[in-house]
Protein backbone atom coordinates (compact mmCIF):
# COMPACT_ATOMS: atom_id res chain seq x y z
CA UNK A 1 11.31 43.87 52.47
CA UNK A 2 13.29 40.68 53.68
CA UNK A 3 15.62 38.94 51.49
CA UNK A 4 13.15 35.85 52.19
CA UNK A 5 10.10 38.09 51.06
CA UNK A 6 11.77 38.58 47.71
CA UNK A 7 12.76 35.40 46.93
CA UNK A 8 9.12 34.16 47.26
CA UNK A 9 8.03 36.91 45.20
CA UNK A 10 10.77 35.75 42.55
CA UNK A 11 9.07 32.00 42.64
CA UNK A 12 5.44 34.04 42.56
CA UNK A 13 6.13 36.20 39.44
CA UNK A 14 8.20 33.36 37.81
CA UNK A 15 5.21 30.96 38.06
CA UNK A 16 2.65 33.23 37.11
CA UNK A 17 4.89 33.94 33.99
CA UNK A 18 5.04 30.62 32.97
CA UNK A 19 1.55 29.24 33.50
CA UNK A 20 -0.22 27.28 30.78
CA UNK A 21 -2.63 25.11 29.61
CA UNK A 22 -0.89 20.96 29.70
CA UNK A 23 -0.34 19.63 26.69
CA UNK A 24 -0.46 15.38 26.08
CA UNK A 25 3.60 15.82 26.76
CA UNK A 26 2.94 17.07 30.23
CA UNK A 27 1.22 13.72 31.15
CA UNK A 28 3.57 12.37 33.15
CA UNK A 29 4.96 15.81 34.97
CA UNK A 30 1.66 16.11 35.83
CA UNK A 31 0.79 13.12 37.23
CA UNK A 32 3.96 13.39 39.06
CA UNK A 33 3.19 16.32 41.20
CA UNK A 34 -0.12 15.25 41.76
CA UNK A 35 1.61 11.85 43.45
CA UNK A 36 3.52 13.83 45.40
CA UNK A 37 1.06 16.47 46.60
CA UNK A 38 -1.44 14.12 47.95
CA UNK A 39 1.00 11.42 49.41
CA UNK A 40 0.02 11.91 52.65
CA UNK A 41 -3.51 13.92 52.31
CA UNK A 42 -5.47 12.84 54.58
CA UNK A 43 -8.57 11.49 52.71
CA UNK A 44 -6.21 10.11 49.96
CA UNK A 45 -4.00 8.18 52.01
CA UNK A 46 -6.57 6.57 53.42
CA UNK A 47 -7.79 5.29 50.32
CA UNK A 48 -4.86 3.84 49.73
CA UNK A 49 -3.17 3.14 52.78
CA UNK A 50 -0.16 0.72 51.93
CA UNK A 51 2.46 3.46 52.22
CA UNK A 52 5.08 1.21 50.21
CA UNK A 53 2.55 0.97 47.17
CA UNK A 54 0.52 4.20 47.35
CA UNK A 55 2.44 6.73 44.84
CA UNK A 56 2.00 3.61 41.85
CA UNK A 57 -1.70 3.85 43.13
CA UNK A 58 -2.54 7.28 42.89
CA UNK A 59 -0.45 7.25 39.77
CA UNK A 60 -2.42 4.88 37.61
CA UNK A 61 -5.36 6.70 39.11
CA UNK A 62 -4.66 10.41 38.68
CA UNK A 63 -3.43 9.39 34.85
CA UNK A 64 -7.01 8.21 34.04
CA UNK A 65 -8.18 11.66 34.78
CA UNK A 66 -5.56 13.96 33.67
CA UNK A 67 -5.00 12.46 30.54
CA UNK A 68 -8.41 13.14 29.94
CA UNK A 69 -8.70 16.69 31.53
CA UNK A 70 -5.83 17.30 29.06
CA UNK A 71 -7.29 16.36 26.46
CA UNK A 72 -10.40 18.96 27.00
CA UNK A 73 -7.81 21.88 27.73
CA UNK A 74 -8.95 21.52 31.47
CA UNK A 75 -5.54 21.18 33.16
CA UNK A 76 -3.16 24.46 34.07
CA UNK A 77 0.30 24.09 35.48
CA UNK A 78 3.42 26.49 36.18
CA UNK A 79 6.77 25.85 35.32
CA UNK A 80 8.52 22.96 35.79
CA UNK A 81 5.32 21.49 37.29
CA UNK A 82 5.70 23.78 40.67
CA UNK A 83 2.04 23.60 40.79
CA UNK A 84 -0.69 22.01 38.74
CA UNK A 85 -4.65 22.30 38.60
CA UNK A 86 -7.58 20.80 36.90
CA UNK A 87 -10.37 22.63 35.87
CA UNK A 88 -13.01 20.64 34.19
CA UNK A 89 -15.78 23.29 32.81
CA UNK A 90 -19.59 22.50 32.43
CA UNK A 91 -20.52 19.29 30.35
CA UNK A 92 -16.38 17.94 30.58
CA UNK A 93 -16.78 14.68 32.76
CA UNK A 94 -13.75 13.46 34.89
CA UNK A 95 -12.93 10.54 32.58
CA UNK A 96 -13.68 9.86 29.46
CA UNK A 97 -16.52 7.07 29.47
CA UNK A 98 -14.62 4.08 29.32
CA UNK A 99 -12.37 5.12 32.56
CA UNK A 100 -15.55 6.07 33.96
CA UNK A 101 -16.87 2.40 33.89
CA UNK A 102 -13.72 0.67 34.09
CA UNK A 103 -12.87 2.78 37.15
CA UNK A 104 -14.74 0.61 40.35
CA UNK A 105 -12.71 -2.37 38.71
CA UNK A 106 -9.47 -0.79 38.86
CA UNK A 107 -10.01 0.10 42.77
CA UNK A 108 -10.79 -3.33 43.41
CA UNK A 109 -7.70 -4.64 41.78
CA UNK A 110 -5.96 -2.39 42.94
CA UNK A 111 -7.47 -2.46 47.16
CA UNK A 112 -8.48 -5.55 47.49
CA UNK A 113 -11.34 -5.83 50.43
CA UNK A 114 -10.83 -2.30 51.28
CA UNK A 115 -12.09 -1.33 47.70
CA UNK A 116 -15.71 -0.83 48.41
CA UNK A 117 -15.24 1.25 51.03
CA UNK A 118 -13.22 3.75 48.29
CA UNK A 119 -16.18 2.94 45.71
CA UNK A 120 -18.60 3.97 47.67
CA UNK A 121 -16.92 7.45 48.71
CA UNK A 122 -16.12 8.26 45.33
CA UNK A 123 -19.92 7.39 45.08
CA UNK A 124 -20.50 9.95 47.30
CA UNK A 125 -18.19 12.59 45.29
CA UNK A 126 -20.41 12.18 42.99
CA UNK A 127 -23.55 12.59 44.48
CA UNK A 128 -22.53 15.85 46.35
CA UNK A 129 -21.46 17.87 43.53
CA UNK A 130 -24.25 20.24 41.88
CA UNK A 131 -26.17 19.12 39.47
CA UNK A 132 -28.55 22.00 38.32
CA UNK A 133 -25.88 25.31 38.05
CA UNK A 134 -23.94 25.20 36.12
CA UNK A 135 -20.20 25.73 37.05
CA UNK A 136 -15.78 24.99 37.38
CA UNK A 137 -14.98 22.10 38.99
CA UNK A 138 -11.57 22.07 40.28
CA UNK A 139 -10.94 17.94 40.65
CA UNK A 140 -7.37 18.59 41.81
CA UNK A 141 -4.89 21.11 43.10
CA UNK A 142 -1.51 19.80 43.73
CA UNK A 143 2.18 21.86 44.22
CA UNK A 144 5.62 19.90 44.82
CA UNK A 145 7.04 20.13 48.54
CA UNK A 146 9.72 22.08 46.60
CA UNK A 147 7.36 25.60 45.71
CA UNK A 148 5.35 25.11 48.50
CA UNK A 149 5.00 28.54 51.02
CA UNK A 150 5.48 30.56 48.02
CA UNK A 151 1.39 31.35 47.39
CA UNK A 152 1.85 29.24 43.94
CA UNK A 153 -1.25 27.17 44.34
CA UNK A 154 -3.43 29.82 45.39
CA UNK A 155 -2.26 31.88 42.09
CA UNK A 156 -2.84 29.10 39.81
CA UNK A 157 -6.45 28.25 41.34
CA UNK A 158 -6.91 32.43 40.84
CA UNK A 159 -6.05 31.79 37.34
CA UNK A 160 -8.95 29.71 36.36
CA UNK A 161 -11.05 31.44 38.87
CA UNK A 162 -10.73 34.24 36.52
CA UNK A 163 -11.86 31.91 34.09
CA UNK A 164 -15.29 31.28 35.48
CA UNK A 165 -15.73 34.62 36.22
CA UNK A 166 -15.61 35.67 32.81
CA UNK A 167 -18.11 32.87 32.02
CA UNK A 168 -20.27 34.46 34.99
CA UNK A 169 -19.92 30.94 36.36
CA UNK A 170 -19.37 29.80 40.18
CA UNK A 171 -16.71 27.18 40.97
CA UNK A 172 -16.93 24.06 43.24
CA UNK A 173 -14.07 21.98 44.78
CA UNK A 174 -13.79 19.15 47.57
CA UNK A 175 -11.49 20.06 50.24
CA UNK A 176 -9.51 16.53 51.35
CA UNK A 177 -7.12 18.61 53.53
CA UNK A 178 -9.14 20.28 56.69
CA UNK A 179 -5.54 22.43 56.78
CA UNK A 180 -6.63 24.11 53.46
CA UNK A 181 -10.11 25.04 54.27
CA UNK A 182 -9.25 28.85 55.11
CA UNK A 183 -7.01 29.44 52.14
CA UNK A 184 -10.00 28.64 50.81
CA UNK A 185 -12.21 30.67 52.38
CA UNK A 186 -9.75 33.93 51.78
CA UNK A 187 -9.95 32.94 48.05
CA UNK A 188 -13.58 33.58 48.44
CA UNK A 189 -15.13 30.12 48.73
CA UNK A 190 -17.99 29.23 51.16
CA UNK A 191 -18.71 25.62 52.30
CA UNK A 192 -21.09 23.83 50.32
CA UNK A 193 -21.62 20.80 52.27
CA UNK A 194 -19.90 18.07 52.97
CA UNK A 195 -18.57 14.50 52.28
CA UNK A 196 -18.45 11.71 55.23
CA UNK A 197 -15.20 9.60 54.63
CA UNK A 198 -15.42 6.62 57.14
CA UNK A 199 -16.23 6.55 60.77
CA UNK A 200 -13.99 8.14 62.91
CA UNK A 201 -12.20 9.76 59.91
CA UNK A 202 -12.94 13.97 59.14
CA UNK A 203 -15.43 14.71 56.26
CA UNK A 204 -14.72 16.23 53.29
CA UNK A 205 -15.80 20.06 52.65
CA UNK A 206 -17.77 21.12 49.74
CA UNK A 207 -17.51 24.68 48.94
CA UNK A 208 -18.26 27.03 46.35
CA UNK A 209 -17.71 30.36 45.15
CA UNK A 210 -19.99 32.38 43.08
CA UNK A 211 -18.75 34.30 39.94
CA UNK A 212 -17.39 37.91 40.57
CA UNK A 213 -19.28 40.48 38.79
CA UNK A 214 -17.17 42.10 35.91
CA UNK A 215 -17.26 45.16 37.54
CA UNK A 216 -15.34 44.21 40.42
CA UNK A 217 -12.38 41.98 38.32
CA UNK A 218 -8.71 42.34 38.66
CA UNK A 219 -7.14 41.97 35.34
CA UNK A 220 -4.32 40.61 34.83
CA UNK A 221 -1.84 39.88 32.27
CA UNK A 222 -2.77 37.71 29.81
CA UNK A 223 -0.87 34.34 30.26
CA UNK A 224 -0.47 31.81 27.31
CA UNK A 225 -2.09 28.64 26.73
């Protein structure tokens, strides 16, 4: 085994170690990584595609849902916010109600005449998730540049994949990132459908991934929260 190999498996076994469930003091950290991961995603920065504004954009954005998610226990990170998920489980909206309506307002402040364009595709977010089965959405899956290559993000979205297995529940998630799709796909998701962005831009991918029976779990230690 290379020295390399080893020193990812250090980061690996130190994350998975120190995973937890956010607390309201984690807000920020959060939030943080979450800038940084989708700086330059590809259906994000379009959204928001003043480069010399966007991480104050997604900011006041991602806060209105992760201050939320942490509120309802629905956001997991590692340590020193290497990696960071949310997880929202059946009947847990996004937002709370008051984000919710304020939201279309805050992209217009914030975009200007580009803002219905980013309405309407969070529109269509809406619209393509499942309404009938019940099931995990994971919203968001950010690491830092920092622990990336290390297999982090994959272990954390395990995690709470575990999570909905117990629950005998699938889990959905939006793909903004094309480059992700077979990580994905290894991790045992199918596509679902998909999202159109703009013309001339990529869609989005749906996909899901139905619950594991208990019979076929790997168990692993049991991590704090």
């Amino acid at each position: 085994m290379s020295a390399t190999n080893n020193g990812a498996n250090l980061v690996r076994a130190d994350a998975a170690t120190s995973t937890r469930l956010a607390t309201p003091a984690d807000l920020q950290g959060v939030v943080d990584t979450l800038v940084e991961a989708f700086h330059r995603d590809p259906v994000w920065s379009w959204a928001f595609p003043d480069i010399t504004v966007r991480a104050a954009q997604h900011a006041a954005i991602f806060q209105m849902t992760v201050s939320h998610a942490i509120a309802h226990r629905s956001v997991w990170l590692t340590g020193d916010y290497g990696a960071v998920i949310t997880a929202f489980a059946p009947g847990i909206n996004e937002m709370s109600d008051d984000d919710a309506s304020r939201f279309p307002a805050v992209i217009n402040e914030l975009l200007g005449d580009h803002a219905q364009q980013v309405n309407d595709l969070f529109e269509r977010f809406e619209h393509a998730r499942p309404v009938t089965t019940p099931h995990l959405y994971i919203s968001m899956l950010g690491v830092r540049g920092r622990a990336r290559g290390h297999g982090i993000g994959m272990d954390l979205l395990s995690h709470v994949m575990q999570q909905a297995d117990s629950q005998g529940i699938g889990v959905y998630l939006e793909s903004s990132n094309g480059a992700n799709d077979a990580r994905y796909r290894e991790a045992g998701f199918d596509i679902h459908g998909s999202i159109p962005v703009a013309p001339g831009r990529p869609p989005i991918t749906t996909m899901w991934r139905d619950p594991t029976p208990a019979a076929d779990l790997v168990i692993y230690p049991t991590l704090e929260g």
